[in-house]
PDB file of N, CA and C in Angstrom:
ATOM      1  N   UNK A   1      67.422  79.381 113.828  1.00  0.00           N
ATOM      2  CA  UNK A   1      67.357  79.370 112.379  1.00  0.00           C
ATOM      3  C   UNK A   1      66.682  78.073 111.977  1.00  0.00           C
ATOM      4  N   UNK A   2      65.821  78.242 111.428  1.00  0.00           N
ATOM      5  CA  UNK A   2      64.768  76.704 110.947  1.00  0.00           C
ATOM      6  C   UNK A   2      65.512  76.675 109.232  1.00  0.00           C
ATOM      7  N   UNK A   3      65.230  75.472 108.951  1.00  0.00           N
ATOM      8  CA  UNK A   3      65.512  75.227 107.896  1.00  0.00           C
ATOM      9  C   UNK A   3      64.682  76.156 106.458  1.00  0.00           C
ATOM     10  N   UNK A   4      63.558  76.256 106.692  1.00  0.00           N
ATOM     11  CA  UNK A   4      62.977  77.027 105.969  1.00  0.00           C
ATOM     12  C   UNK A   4      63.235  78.503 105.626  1.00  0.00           C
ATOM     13  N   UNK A   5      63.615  79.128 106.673  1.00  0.00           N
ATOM     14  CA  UNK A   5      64.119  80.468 106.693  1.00  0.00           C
ATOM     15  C   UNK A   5      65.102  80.146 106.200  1.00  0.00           C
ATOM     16  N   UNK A   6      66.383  79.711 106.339  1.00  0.00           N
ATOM     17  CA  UNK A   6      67.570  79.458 105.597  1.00  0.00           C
ATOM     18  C   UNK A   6      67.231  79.209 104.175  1.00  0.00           C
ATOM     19  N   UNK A   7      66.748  78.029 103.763  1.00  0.00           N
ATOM     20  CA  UNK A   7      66.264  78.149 102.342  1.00  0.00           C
ATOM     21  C   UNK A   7      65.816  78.924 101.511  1.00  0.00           C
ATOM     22  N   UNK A   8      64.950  79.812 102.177  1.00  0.00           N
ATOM     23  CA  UNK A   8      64.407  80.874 101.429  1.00  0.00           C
ATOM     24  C   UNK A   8      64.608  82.131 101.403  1.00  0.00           C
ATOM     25  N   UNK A   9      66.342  82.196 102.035  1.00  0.00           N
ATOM     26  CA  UNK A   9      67.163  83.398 102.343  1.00  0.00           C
ATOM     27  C   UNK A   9      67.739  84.193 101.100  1.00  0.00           C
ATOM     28  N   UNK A  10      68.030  85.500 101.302  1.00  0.00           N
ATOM     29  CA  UNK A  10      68.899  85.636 100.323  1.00  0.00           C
ATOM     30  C   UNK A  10      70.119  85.011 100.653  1.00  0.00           C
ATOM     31  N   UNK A  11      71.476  85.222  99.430  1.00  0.00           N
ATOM     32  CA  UNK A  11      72.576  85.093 100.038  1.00  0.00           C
ATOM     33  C   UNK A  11      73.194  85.954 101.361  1.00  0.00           C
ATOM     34  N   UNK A  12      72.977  86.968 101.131  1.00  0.00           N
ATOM     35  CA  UNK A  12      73.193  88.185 102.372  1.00  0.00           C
ATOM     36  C   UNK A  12      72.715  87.391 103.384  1.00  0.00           C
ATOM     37  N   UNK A  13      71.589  87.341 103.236  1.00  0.00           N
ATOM     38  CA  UNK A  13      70.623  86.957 104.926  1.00  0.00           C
ATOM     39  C   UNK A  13      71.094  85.210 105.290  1.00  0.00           C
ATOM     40  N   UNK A  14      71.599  84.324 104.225  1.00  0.00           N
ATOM     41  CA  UNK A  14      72.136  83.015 104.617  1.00  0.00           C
ATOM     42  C   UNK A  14      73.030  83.252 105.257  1.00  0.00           C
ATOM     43  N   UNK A  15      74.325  84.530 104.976  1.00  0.00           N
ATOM     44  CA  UNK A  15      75.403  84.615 105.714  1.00  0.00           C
ATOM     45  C   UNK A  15      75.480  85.267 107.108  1.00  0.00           C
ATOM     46  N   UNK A  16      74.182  86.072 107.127  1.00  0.00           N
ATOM     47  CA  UNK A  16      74.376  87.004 108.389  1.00  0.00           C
ATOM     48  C   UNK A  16      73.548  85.615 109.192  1.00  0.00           C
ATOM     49  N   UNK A  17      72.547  84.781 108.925  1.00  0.00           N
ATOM     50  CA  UNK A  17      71.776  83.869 109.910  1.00  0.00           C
ATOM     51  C   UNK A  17      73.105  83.018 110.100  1.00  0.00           C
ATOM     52  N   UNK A  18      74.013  82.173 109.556  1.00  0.00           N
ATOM     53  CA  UNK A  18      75.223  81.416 110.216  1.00  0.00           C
ATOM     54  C   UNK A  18      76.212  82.574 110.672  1.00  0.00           C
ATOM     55  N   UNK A  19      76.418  83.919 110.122  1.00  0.00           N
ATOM     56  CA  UNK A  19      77.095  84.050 111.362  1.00  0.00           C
ATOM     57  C   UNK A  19      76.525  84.308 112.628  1.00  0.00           C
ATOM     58  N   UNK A  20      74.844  85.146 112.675  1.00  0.00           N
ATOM     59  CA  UNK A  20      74.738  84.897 114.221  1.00  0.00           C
ATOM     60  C   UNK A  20      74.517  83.615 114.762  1.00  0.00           C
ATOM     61  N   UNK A  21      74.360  82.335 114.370  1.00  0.00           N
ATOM     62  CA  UNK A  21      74.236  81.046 114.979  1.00  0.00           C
ATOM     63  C   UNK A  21      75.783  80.775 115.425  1.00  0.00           C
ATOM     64  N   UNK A  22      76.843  80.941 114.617  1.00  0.00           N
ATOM     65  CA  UNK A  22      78.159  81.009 115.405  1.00  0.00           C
ATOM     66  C   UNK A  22      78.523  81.701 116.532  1.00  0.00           C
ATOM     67  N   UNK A  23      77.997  83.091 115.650  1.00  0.00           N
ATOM     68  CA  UNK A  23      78.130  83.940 117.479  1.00  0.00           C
ATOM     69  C   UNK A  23      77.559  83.595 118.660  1.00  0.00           C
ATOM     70  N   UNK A  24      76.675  82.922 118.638  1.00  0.00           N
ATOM     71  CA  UNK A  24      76.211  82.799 119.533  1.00  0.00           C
ATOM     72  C   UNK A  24      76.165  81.381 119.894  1.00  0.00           C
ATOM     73  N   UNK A  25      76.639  80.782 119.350  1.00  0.00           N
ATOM     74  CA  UNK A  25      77.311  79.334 119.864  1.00  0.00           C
ATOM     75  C   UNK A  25      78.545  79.416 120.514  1.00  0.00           C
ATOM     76  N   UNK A  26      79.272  79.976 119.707  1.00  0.00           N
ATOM     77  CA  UNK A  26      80.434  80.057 120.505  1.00  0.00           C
ATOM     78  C   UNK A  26      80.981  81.140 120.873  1.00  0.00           C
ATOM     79  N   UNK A  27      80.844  82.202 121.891  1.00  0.00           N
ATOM     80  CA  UNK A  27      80.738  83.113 122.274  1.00  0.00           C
ATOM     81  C   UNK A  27      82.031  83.245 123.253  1.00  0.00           C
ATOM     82  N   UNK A  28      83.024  83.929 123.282  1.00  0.00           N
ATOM     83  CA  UNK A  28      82.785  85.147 122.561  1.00  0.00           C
ATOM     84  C   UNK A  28      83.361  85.149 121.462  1.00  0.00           C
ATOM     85  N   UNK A  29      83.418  85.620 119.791  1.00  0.00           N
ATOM     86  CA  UNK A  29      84.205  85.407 118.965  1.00  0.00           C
ATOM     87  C   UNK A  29      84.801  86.565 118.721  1.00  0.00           C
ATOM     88  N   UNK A  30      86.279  86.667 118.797  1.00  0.00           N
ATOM     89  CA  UNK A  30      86.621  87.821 118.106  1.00  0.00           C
ATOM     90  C   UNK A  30      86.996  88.011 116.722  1.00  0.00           C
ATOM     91  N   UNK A  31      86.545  87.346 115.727  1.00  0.00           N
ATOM     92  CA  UNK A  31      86.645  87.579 114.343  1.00  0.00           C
ATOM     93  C   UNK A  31      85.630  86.584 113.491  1.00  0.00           C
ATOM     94  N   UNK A  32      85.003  86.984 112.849  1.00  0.00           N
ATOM     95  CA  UNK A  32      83.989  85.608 111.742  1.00  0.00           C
ATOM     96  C   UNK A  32      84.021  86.594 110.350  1.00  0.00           C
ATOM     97  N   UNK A  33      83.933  85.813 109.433  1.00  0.00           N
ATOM     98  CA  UNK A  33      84.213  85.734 108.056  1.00  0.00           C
ATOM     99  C   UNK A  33      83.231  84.898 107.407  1.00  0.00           C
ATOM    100  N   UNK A  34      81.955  85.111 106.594  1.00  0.00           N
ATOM    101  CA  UNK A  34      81.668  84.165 106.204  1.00  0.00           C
ATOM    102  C   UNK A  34      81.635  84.711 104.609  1.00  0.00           C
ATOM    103  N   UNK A  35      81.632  83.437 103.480  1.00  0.00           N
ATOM    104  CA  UNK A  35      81.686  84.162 102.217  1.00  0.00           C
ATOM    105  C   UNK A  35      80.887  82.876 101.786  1.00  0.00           C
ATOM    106  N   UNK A  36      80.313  83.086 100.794  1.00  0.00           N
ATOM    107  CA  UNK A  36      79.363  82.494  99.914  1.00  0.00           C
ATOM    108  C   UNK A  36      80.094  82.121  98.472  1.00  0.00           C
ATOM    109  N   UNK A  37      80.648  80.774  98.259  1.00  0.00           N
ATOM    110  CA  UNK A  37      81.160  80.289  97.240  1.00  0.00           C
ATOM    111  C   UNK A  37      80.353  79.753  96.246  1.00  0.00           C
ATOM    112  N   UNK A  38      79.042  79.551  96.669  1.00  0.00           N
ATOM    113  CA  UNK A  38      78.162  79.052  95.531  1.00  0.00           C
ATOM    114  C   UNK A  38      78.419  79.335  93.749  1.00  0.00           C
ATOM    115  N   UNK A  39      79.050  80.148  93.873  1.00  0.00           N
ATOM    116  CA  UNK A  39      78.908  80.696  92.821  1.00  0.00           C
ATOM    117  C   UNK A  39      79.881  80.157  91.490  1.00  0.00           C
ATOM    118  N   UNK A  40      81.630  79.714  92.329  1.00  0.00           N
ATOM    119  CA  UNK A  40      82.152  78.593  91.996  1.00  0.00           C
ATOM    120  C   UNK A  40      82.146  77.282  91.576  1.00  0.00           C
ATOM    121  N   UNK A  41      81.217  76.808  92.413  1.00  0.00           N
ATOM    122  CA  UNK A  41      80.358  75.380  92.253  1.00  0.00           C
ATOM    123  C   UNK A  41      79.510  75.631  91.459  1.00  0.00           C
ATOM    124  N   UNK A  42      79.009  76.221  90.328  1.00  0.00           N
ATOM    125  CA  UNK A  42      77.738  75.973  89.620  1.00  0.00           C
ATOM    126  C   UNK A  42      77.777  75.045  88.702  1.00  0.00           C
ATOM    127  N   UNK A  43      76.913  74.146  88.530  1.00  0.00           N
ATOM    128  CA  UNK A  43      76.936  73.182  87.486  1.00  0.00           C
ATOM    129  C   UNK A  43      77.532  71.666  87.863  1.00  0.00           C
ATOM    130  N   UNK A  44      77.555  71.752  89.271  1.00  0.00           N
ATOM    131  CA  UNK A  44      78.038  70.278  89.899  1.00  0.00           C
ATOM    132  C   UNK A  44      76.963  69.684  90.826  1.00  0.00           C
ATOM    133  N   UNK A  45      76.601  68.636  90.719  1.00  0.00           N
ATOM    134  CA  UNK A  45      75.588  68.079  91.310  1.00  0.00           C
ATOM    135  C   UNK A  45      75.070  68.660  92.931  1.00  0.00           C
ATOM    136  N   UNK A  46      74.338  69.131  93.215  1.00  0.00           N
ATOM    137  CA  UNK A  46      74.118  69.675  94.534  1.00  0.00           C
ATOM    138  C   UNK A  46      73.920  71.240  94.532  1.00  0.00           C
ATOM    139  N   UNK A  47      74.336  71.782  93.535  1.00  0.00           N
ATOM    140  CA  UNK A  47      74.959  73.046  93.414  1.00  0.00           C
ATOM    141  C   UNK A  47      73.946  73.877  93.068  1.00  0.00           C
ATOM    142  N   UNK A  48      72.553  73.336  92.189  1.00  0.00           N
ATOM    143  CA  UNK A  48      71.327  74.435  92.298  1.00  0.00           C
ATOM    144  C   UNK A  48      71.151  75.606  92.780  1.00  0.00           C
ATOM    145  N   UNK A  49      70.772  74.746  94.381  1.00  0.00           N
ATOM    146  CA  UNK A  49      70.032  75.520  95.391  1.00  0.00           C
ATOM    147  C   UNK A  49      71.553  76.555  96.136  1.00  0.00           C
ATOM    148  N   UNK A  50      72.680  76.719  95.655  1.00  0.00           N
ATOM    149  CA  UNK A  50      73.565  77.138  96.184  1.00  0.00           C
ATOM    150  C   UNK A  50      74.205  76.802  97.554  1.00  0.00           C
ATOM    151  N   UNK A  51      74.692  77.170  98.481  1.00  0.00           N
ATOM    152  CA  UNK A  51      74.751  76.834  99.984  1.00  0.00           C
ATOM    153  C   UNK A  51      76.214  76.372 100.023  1.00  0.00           C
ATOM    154  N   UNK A  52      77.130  76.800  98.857  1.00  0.00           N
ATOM    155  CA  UNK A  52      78.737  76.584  99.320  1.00  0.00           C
ATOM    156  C   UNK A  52      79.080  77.497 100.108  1.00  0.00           C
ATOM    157  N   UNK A  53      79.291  77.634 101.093  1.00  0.00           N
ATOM    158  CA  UNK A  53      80.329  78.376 102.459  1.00  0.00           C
ATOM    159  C   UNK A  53      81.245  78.396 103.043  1.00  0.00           C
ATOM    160  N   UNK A  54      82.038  79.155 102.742  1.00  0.00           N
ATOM    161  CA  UNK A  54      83.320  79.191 103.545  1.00  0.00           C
ATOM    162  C   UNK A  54      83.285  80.490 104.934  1.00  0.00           C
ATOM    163  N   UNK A  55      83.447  79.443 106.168  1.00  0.00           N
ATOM    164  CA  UNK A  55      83.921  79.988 107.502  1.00  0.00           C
ATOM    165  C   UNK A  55      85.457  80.047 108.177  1.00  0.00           C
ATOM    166  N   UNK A  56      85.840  81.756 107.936  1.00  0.00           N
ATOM    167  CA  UNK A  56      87.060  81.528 108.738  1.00  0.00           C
ATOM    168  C   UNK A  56      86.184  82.252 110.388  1.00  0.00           C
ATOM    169  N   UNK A  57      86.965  81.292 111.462  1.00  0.00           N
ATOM    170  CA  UNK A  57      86.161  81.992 112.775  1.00  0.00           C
ATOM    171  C   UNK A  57      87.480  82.384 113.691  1.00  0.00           C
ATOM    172  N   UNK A  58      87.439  83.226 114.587  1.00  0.00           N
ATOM    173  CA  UNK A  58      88.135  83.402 115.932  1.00  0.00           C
ATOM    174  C   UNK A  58      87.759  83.235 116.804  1.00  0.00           C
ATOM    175  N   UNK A  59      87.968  82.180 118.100  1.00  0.00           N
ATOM    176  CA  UNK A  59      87.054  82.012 118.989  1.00  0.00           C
ATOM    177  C   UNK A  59      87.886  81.456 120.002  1.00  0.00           C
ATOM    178  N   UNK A  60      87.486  81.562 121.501  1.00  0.00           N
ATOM    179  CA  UNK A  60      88.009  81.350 122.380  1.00  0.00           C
ATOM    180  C   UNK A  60      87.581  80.009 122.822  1.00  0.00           C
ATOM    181  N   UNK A  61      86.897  79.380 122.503  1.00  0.00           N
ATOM    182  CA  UNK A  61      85.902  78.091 122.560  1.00  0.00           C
ATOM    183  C   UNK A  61      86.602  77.247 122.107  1.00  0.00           C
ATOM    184  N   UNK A  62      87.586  77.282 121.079  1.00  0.00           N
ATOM    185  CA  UNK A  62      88.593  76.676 120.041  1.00  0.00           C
ATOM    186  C   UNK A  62      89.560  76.021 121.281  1.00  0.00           C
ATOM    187  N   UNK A  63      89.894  77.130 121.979  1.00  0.00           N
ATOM    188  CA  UNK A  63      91.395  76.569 122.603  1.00  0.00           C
ATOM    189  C   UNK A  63      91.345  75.070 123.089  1.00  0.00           C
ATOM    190  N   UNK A  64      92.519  74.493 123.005  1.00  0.00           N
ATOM    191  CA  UNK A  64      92.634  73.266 123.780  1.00  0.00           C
ATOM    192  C   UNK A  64      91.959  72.008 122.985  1.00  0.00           C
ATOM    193  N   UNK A  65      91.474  72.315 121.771  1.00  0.00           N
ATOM    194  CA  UNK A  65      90.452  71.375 121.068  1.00  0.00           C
ATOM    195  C   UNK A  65      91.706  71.369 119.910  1.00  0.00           C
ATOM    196  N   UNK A  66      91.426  69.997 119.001  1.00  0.00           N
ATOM    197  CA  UNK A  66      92.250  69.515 117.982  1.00  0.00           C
ATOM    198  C   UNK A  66      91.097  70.261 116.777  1.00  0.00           C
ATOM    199  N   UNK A  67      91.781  69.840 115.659  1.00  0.00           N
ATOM    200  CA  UNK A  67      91.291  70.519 114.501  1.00  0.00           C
ATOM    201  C   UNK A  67      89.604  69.719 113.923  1.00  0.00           C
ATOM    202  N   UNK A  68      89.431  68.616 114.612  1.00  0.00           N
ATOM    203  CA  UNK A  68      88.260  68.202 114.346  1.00  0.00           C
ATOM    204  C   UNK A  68      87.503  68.143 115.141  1.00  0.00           C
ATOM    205  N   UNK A  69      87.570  68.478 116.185  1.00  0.00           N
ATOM    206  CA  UNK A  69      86.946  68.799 117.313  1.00  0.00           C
ATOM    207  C   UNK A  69      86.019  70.105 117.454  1.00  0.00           C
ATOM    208  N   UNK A  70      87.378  71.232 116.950  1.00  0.00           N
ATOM    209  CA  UNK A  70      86.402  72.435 116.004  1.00  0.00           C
ATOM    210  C   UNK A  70      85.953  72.585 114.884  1.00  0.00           C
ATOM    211  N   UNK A  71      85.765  71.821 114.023  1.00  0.00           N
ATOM    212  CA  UNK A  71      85.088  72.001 113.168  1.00  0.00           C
ATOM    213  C   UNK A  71      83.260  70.868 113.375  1.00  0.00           C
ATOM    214  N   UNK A  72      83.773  69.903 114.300  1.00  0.00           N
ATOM    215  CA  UNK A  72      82.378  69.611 114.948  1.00  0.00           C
ATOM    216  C   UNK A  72      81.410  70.369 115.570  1.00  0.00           C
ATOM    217  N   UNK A  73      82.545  71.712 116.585  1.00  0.00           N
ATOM    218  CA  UNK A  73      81.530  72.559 116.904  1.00  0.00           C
ATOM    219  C   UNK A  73      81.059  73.501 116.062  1.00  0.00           C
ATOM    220  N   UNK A  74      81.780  74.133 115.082  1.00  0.00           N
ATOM    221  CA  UNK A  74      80.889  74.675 114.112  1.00  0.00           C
ATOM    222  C   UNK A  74      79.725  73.766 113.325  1.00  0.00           C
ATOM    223  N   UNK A  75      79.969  72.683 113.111  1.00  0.00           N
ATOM    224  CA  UNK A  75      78.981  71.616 112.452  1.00  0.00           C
ATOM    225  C   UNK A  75      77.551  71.684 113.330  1.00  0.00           C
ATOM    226  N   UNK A  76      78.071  71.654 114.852  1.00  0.00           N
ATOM    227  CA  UNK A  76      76.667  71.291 115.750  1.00  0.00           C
ATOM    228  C   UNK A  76      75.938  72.685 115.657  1.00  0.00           C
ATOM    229  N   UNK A  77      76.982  73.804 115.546  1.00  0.00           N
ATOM    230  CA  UNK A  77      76.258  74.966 116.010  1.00  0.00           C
ATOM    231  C   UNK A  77      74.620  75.381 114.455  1.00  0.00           C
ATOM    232  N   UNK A  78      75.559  74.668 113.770  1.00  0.00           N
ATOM    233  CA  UNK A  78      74.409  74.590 112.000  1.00  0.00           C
ATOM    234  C   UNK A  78      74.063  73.281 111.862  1.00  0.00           C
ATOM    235  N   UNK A  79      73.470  72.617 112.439  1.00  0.00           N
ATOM    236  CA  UNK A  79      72.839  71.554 112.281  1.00  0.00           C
ATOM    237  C   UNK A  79      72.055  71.280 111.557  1.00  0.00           C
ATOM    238  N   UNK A  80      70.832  72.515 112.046  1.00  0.00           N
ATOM    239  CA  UNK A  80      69.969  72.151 111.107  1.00  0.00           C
ATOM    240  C   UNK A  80      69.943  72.816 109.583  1.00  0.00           C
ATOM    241  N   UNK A  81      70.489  73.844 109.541  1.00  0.00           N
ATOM    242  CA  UNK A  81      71.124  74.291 108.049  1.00  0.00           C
ATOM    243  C   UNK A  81      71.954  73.319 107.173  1.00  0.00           C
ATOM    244  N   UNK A  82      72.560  72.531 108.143  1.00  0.00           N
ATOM    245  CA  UNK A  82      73.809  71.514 107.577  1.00  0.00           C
ATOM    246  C   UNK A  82      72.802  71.015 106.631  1.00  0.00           C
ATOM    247  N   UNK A  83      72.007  70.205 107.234  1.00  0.00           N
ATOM    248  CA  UNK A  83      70.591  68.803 106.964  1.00  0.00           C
ATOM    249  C   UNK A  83      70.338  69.349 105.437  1.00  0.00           C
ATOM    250  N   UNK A  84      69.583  70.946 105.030  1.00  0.00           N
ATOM    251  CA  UNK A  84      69.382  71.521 104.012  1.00  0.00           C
ATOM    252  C   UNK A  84      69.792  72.074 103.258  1.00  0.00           C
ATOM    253  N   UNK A  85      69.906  73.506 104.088  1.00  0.00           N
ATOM    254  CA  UNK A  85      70.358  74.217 103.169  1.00  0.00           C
ATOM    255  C   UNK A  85      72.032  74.831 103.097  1.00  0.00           C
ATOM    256  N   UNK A  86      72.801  74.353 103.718  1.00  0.00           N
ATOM    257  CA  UNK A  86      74.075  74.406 103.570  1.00  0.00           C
ATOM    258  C   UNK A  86      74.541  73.051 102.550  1.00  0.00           C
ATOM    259  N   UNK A  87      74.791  73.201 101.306  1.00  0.00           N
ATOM    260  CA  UNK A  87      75.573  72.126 100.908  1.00  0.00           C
ATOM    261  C   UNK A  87      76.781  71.704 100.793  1.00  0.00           C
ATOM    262  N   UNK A  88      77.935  72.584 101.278  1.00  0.00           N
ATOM    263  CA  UNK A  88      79.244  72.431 101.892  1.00  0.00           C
ATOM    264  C   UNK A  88      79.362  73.542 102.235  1.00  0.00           C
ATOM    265  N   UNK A  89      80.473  73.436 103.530  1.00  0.00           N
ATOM    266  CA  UNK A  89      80.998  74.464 104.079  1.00  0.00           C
ATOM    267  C   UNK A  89      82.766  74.340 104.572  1.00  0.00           C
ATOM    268  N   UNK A  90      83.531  74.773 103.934  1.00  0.00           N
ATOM    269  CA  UNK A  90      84.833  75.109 104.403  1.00  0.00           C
ATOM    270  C   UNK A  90      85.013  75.911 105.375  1.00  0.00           C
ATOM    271  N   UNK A  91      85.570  75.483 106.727  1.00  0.00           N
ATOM    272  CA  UNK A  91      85.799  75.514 107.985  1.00  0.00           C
ATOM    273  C   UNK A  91      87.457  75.664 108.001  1.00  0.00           C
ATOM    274  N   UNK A  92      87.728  77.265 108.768  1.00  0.00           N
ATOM    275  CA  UNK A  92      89.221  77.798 109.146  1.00  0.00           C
ATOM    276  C   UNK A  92      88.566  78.223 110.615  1.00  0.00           C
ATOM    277  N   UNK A  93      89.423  77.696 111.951  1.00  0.00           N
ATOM    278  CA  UNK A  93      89.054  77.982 113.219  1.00  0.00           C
ATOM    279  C   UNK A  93      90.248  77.977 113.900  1.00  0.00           C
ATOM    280  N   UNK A  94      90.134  79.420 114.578  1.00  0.00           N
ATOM    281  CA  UNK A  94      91.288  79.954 114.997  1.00  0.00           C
ATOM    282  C   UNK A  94      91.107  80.064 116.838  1.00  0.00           C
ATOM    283  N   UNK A  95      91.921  79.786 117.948  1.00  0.00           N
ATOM    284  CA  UNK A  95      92.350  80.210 118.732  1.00  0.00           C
ATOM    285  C   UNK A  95      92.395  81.978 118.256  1.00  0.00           C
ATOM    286  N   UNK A  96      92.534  82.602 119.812  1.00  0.00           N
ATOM    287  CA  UNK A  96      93.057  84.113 119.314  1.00  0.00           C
ATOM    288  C   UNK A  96      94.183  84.179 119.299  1.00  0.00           C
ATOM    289  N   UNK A  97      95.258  83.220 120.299  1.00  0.00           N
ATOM    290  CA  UNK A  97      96.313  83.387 119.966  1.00  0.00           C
ATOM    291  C   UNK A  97      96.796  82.625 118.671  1.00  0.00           C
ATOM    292  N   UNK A  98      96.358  81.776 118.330  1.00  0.00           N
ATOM    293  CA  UNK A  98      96.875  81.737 116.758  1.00  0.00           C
ATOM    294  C   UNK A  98      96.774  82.169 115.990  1.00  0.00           C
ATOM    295  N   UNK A  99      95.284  83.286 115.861  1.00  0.00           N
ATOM    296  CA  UNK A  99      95.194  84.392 114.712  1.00  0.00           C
ATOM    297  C   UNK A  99      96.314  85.424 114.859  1.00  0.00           C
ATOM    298  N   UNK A 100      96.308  85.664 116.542  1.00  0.00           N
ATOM    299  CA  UNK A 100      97.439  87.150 116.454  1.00  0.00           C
ATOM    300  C   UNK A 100      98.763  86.420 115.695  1.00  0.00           C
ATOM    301  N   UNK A 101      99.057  85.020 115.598  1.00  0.00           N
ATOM    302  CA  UNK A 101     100.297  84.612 115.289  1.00  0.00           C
ATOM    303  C   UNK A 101     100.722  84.616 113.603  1.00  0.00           C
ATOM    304  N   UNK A 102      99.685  84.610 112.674  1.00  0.00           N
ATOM    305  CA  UNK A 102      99.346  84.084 111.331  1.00  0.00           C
ATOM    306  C   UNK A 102      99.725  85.846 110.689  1.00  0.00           C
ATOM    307  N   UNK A 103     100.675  85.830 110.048  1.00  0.00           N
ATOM    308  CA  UNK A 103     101.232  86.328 109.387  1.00  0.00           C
ATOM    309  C   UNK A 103     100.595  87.716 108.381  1.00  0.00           C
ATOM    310  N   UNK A 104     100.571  88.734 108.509  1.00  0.00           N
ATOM    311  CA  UNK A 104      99.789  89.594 108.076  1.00  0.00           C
ATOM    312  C   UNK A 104     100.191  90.355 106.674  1.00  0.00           C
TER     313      UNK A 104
END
């Protein structure tokens, strides 16, 4: 994903390009969620070009890592989206056994 393509995405196509850069960073995932909050943020500095995101993920890549540890690897896996065209992103990263545990 180059920065340019991201920028000049729709919202649809911003969300399906970070989730396959997750999938395929951290492989295998059994659950991703991505939602597009931009729409909340309007009218706050940064907020134009849109790019608020919220990621809940399931991933086996997670285990054994502290809570900032995974959210670094989601950070590295969008790097270069981070740089542009992501202007925040809210990060939920789950073990599988802690998703099966979380209350339904």
């Amino acid at each position: 994903m180059t920065n340019d393509v991201f920028m000049h995405a729709t919202t649809a196509e911003r969300a399906a390009l970070i989730e396959a850069r997750l999938t395929a960073a951290l492989a295998p995932v059994e659950s991703i969620r991505i939602t597009d909050d931009s729409a909340q943020h309007a009218g706050h500095a940064g907020a134009s070009a849109g790019g608020h995101f919220s990621v809940t993920i399931v991933a086996a890549a997670f285990a054994g890592k502290a809570r900032v540890a995974r959210h670094r690897m989601v950070y590295d896996a969008l790097a270069d989206a981070m740089q542009r065209g992501i202007h925040a992103l809210a990060i939920t990263a789950y073990t599988p056994e802690e998703f099966a545990l979380l209350p339904r």
